[in-house]
Protein backbone atom coordinates (compact mmCIF):
# COMPACT_ATOMS: atom_id res chain seq x y z
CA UNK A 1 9.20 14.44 -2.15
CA UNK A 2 5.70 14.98 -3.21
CA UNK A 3 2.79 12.63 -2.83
CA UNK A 4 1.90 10.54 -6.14
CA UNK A 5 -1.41 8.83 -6.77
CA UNK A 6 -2.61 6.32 -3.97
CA UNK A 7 0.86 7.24 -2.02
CA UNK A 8 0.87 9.94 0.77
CA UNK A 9 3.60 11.52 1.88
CA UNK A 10 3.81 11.87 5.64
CA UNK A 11 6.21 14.30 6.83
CA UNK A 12 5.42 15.89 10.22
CA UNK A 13 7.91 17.69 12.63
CA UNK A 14 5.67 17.07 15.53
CA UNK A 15 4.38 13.83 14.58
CA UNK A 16 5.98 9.99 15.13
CA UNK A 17 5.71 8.75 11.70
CA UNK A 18 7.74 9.77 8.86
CA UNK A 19 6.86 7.89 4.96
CA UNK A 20 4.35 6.72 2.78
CA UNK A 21 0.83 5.82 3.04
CA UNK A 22 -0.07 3.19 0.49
CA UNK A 23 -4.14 3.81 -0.32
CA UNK A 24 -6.01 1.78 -3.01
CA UNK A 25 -9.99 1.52 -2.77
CA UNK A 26 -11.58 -0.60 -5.26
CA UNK A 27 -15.17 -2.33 -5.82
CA UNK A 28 -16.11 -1.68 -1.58
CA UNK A 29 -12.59 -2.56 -0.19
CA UNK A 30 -9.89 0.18 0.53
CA UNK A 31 -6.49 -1.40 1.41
CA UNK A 32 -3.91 0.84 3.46
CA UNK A 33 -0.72 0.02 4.44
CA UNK A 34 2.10 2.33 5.98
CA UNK A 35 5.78 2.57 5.18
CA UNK A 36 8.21 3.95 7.69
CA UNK A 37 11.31 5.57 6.60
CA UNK A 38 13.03 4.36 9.62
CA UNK A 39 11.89 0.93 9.32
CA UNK A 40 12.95 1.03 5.77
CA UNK A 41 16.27 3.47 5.81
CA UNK A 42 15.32 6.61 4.07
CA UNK A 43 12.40 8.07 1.87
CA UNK A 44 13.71 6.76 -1.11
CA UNK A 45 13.66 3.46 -0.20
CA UNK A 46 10.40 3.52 1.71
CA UNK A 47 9.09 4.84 -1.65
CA UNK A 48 10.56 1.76 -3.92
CA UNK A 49 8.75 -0.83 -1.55
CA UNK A 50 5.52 1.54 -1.32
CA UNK A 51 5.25 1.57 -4.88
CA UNK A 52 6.71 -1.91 -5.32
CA UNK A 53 3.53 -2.87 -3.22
CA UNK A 54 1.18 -0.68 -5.13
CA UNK A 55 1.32 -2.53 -8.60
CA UNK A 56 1.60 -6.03 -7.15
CA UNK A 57 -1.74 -4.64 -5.63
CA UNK A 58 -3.18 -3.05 -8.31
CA UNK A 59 -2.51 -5.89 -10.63
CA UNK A 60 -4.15 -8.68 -8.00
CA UNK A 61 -7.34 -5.90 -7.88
CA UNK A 62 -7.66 -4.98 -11.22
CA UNK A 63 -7.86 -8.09 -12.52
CA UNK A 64 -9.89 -9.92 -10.03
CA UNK A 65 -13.34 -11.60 -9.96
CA UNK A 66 -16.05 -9.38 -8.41
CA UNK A 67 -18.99 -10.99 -6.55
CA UNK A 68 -22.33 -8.85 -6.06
CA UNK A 69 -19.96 -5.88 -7.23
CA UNK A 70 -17.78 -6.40 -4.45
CA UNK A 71 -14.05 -8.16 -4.12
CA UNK A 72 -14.08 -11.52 -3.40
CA UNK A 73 -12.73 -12.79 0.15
CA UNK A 74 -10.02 -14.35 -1.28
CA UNK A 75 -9.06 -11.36 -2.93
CA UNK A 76 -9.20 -9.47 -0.25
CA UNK A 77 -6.91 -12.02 1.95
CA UNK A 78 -4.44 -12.26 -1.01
CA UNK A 79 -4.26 -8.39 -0.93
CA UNK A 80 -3.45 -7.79 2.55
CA UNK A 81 -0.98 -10.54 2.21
CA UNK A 82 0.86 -8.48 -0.70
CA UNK A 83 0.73 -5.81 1.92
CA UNK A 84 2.55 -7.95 5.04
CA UNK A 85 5.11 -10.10 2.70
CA UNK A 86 6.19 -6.35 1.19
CA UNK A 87 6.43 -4.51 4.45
CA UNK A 88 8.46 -7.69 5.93
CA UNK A 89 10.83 -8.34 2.86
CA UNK A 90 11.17 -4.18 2.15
């Protein structure tokens, strides 16, 4: 499976992890959130919830206030929320 924009495939033979990085940086604030193909039973499925997470992300981000150029903090909270409710519910 090949890596798609802000998803990273991890495949090592020597390493403990196996599945996708999820990487979005916007306006100061990168958000990064991992998703094991053990914890979610394959690569295909860690994919659907990895991408599943990436546009519920993208849409909070992209369509978000910015203050001084930057994310707001309640953006930022509501983001890494998207990121632990998707990774628990996967």
């Amino acid at each position: 499976m090949k890596s798609r924009k802000n998803l990273t495939r991890f495949t090592y033979e020597t390493a403990a992890f196996e599945g996708w990085r999820l990487c979005i940086s916007r306006a100061g604030t990168t958000f990064t959130k991992y998703f094991s193909d053990k914890e979610f039973g394959g690569p295909r499925k860690s994919l659907k919830v990895a991408e599943m997470a990436k546009t519920d992300l993208l849409k909070l981000v992209d369509n978000s206030r910015r203050v001084n150029g930057k994310l707001s903090k309640t953006t930022v909270s509501k983001g890494q929320k998207i990121l632990q409710v998707c990774s628990a519910h996967g």
